[in-house]
C-alpha atoms as a PDB file:
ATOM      1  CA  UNK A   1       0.000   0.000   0.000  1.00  0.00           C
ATOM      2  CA  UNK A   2       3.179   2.269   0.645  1.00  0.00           C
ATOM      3  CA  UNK A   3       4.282   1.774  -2.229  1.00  0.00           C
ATOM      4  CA  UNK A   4       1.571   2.493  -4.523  1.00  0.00           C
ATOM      5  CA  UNK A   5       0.829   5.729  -2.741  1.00  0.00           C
ATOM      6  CA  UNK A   6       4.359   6.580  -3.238  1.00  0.00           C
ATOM      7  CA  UNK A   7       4.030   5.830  -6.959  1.00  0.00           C
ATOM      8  CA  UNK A   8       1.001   8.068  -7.125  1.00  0.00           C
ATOM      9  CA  UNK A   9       1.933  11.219  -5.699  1.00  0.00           C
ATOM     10  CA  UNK A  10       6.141  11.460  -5.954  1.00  0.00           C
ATOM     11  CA  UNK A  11       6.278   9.845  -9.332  1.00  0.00           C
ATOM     12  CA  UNK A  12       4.347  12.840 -11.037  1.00  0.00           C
ATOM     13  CA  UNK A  13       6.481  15.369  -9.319  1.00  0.00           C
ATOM     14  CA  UNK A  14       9.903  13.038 -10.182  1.00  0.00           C
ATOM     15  CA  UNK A  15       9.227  13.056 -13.644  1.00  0.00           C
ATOM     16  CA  UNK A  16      10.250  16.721 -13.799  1.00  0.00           C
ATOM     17  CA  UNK A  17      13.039  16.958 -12.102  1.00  0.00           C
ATOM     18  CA  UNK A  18      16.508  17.420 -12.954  1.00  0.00           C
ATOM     19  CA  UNK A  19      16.307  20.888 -13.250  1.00  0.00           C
ATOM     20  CA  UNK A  20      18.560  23.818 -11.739  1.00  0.00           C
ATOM     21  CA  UNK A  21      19.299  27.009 -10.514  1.00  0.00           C
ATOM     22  CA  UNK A  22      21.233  29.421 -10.301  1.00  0.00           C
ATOM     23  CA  UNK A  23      21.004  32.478  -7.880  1.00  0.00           C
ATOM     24  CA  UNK A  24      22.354  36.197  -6.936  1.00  0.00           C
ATOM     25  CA  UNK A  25      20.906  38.179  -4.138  1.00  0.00           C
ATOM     26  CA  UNK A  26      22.060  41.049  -2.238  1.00  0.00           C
ATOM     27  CA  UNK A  27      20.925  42.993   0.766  1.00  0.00           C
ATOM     28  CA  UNK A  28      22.001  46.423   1.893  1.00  0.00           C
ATOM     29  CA  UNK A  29      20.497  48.103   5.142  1.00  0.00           C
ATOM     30  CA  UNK A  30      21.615  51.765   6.761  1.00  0.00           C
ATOM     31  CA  UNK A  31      20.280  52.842  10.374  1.00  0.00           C
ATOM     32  CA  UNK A  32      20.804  55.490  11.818  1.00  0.00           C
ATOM     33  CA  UNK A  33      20.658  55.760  15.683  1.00  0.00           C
ATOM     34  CA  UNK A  34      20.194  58.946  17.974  1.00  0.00           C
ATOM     35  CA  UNK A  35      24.173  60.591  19.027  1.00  0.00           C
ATOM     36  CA  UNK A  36      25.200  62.758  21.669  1.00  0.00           C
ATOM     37  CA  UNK A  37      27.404  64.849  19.053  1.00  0.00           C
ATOM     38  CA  UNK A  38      26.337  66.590  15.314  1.00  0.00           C
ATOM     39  CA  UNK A  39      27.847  63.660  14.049  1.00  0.00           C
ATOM     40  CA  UNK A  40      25.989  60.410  13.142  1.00  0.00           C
ATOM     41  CA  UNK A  41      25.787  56.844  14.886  1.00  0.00           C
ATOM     42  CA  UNK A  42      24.778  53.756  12.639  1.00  0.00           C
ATOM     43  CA  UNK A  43      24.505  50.736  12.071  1.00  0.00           C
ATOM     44  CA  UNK A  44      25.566  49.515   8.487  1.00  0.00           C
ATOM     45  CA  UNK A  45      25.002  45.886   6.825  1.00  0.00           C
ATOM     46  CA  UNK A  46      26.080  44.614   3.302  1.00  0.00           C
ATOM     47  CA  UNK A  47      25.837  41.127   2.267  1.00  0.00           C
ATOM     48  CA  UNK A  48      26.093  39.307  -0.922  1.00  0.00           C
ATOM     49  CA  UNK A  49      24.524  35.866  -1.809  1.00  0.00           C
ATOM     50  CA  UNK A  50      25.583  33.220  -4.608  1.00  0.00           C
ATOM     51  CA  UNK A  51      22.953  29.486  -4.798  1.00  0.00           C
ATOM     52  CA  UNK A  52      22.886  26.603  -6.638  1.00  0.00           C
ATOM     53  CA  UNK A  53      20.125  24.461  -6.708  1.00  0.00           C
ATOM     54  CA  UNK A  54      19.509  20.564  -7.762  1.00  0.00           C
ATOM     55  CA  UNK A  55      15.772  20.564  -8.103  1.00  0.00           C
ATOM     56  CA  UNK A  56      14.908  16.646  -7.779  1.00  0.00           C
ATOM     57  CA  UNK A  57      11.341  16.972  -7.784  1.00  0.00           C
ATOM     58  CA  UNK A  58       9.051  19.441  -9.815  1.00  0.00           C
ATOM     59  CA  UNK A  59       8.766  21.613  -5.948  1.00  0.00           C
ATOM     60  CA  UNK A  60      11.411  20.368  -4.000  1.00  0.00           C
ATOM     61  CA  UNK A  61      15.513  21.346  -4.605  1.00  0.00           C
ATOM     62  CA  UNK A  62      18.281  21.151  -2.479  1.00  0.00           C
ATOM     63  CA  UNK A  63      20.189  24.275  -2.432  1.00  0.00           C
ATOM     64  CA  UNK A  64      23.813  24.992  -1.706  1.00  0.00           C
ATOM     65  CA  UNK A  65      24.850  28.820  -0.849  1.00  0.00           C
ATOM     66  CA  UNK A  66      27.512  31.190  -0.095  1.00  0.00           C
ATOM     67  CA  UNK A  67      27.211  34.837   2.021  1.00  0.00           C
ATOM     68  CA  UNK A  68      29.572  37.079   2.144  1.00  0.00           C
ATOM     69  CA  UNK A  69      28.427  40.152   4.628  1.00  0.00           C
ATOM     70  CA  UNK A  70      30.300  43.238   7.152  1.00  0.00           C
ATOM     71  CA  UNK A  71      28.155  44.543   9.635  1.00  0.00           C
ATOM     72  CA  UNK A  72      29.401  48.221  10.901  1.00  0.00           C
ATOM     73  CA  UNK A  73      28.531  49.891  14.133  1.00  0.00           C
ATOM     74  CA  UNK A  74      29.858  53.430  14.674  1.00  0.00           C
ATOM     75  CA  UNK A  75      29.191  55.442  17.561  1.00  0.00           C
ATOM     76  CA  UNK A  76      30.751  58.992  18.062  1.00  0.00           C
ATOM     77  CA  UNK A  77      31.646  60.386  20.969  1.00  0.00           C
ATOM     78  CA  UNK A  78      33.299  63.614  22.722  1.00  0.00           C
ATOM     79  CA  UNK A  79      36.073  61.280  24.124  1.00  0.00           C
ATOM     80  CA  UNK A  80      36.801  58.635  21.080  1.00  0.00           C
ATOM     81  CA  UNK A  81      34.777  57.278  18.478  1.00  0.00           C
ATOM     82  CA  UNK A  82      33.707  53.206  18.601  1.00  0.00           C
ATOM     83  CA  UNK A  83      33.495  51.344  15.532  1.00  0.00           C
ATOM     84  CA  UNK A  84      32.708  47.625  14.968  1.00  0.00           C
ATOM     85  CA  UNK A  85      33.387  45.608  12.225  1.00  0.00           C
ATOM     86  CA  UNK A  86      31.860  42.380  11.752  1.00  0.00           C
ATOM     87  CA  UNK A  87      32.530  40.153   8.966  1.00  0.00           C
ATOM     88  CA  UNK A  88      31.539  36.829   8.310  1.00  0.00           C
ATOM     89  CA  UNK A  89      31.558  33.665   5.520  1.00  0.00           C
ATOM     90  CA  UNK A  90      28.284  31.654   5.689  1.00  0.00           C
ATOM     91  CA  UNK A  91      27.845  28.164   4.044  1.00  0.00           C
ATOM     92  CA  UNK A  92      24.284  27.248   3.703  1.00  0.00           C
ATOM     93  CA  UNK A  93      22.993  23.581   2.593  1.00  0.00           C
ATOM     94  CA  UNK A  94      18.804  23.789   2.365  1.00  0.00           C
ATOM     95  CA  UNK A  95      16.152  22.188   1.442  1.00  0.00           C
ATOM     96  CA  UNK A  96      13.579  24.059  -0.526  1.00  0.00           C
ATOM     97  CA  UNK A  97      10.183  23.418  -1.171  1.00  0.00           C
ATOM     98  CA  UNK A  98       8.046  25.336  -3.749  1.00  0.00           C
ATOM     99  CA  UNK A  99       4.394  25.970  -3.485  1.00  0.00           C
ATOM    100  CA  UNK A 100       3.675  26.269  -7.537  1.00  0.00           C
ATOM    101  CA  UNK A 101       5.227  24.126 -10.554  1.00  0.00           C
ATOM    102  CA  UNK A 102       8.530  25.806 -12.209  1.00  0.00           C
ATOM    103  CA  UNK A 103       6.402  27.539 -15.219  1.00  0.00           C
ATOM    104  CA  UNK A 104       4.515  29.513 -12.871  1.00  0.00           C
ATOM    105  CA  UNK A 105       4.422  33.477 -12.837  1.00  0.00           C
ATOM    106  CA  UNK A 106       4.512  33.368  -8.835  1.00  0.00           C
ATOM    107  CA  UNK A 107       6.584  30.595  -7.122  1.00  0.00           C
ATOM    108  CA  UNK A 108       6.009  30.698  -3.088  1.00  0.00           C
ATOM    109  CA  UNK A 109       8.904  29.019  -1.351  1.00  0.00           C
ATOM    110  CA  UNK A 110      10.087  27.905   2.098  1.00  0.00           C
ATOM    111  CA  UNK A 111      13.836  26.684   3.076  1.00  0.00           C
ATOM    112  CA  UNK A 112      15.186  24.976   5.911  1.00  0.00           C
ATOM    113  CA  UNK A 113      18.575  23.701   6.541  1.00  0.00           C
ATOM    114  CA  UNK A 114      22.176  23.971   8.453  1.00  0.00           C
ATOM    115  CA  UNK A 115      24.622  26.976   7.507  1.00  0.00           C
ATOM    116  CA  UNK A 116      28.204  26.799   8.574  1.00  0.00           C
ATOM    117  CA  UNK A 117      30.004  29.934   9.599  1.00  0.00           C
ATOM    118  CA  UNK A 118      33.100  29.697   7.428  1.00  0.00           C
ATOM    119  CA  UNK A 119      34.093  33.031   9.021  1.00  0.00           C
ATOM    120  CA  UNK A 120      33.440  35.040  11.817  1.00  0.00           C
ATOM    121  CA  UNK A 121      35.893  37.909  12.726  1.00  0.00           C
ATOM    122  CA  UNK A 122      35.076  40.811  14.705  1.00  0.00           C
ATOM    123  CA  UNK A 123      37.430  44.284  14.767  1.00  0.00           C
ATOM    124  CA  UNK A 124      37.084  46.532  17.427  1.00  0.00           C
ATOM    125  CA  UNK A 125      38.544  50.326  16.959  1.00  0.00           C
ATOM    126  CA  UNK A 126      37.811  53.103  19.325  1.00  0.00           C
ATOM    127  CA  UNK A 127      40.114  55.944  18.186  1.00  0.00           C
ATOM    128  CA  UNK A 128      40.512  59.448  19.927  1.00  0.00           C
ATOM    129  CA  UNK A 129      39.856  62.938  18.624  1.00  0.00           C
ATOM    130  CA  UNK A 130      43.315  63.253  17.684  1.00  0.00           C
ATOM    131  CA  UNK A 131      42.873  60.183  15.234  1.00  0.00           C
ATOM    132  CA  UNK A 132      45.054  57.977  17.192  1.00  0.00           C
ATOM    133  CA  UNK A 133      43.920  53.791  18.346  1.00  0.00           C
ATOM    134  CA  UNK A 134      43.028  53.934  22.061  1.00  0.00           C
ATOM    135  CA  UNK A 135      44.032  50.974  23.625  1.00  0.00           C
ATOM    136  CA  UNK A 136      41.056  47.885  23.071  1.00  0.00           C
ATOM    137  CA  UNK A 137      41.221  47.833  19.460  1.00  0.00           C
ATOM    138  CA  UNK A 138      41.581  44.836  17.928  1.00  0.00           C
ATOM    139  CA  UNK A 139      40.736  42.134  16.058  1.00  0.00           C
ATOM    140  CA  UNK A 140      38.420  38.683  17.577  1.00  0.00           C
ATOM    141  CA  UNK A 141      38.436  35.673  15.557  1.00  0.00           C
ATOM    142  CA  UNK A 142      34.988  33.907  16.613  1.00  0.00           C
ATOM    143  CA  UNK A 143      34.957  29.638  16.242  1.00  0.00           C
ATOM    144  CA  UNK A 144      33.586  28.429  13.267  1.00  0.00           C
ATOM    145  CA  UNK A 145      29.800  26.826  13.721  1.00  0.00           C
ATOM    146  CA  UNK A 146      26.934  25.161  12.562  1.00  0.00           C
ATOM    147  CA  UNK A 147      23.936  26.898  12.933  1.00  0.00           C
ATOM    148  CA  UNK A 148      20.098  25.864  12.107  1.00  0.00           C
ATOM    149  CA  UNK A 149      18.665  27.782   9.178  1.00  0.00           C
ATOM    150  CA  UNK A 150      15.704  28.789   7.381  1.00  0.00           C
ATOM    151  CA  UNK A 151      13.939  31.249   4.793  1.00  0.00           C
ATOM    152  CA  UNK A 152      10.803  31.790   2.631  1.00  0.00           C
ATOM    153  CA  UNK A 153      10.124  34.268   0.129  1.00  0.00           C
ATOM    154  CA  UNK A 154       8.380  34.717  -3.785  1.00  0.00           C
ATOM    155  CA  UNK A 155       9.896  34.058  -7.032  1.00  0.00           C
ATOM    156  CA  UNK A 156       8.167  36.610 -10.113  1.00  0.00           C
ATOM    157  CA  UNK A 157       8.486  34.925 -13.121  1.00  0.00           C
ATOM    158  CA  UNK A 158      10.096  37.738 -15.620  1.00  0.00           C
ATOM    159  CA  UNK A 159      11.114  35.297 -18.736  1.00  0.00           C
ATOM    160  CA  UNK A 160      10.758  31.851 -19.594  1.00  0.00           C
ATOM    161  CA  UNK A 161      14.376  30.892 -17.985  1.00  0.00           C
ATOM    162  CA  UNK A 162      15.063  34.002 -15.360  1.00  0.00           C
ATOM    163  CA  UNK A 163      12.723  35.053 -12.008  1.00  0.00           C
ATOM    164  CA  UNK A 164      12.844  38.224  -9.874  1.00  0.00           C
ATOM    165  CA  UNK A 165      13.489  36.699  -5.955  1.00  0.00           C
ATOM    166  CA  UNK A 166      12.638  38.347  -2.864  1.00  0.00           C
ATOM    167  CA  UNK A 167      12.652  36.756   0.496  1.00  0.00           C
ATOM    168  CA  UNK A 168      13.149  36.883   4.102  1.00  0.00           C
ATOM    169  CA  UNK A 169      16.054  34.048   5.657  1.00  0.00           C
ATOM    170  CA  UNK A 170      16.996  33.468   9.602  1.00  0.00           C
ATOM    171  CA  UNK A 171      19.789  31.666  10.987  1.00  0.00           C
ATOM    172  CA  UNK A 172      21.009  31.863  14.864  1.00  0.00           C
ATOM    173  CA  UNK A 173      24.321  33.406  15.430  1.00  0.00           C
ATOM    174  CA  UNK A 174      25.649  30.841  17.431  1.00  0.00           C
ATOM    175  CA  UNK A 175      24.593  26.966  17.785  1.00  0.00           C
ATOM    176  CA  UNK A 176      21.235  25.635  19.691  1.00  0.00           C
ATOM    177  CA  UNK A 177      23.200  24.349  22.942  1.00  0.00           C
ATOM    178  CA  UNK A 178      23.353  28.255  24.219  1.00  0.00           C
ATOM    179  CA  UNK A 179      20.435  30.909  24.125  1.00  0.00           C
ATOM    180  CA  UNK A 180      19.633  31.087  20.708  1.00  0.00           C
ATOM    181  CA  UNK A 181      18.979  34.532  18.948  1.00  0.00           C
ATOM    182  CA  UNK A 182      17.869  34.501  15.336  1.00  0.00           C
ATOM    183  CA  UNK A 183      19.324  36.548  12.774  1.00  0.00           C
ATOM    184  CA  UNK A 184      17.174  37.986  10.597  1.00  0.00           C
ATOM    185  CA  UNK A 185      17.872  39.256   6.450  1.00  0.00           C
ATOM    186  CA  UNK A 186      15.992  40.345   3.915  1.00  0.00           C
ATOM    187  CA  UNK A 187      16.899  39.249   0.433  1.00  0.00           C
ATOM    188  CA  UNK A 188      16.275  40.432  -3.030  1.00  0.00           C
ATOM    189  CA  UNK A 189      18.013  39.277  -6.268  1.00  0.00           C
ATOM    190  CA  UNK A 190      17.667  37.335  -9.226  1.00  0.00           C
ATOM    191  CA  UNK A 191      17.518  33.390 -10.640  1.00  0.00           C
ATOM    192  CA  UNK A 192      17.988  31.658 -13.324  1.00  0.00           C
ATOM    193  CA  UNK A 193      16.220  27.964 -14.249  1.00  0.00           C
ATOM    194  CA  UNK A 194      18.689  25.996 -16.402  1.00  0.00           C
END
């Protein structure tokens, strides 16, 4: 009986698969936070986004990534400024599942997976108002982890091979066995089905 219901409703989807994409996505955010001085505080965050994706069933792919991102903190003072730097390397291995087949004009999707921080380096800098490093700068290396990871979004259909992508994607900065705190980044970019 398991077997014929698995012939029924995978071998449909199977038939179509063998399919793959490919992905760029980028996300950008500036915020500026209330200062004690006429100069500005904020907080900065760039991050760039490469995927691959095996799609072994009509709606279901797994997906292999790569993030490179610098988070930037910088808070003025009267005494010395404070900057942080925070750069990082993130692996990501997901499965995706689509809610629509691949010809569709809008393609719903949710991920879940592991990512693996390659990298994770913070730089500390406070530097007086002559311009010179106060004492406590530096640069942290952080241990490399695997983290729990997941993400949903849309895909707009714009041709018959490339799709428009935005999406929203949360991983915890450090593994489950502590406190976890998710990580939250919103996505936009471009695929192409080949």
């Amino acid at each position: 009986m398991r077997t014929l219901l698995f012939i029924l409703v995978l071998l449909p989807t199977l038939s179509h698969a063998g399919y793959y994409e490919l992905g760029f996505s980028g996300n950008y955010r500036k915020l500026y936070l209330p200062s004690d001085t006429n100069r500005e505080s904020f907080d900065a965050t760039v991050s760039y986004t490469g995927s691959f994706a095996y799609y072994f069933a009509e709606m279901a792919a797994a997906e292999l990534s790569f993030t490179k991102g610098q988070s930037e903190r910088f808070v003025p003072s009267a005494a010395a400024d404070s900057r942080t730097i925070y750069d990082f390397n993130l692996i990501g291995l997901d499965i995706v599942l689509t809610f629509a087949e691949r010809k569709a004009d809008f393609i719903p999707y949710f991920k879940f997976g592991v990512a693996y921080f390659a990298k994770k380096e913070v730089t500390y800098e406070f530097i007086d108002n002559s311009g010179a490093l106060v004492p406590g700068s530096g640069t942290e290396s952080l241990p490399a982890t695997f983290v729990p990871s997941l993400g949903f979004g849309l895909k707009v259909r714009l041709t018959k091979y490339m799709s428009f992508k935005i999406g929203l994607e949360a991983w915890t900065s450090d593994a489950l066995n502590t406190e976890p705190r998710w990580d939250i980044a919103g996505r936009a970019g471009i695929s192409w089905f080949l």
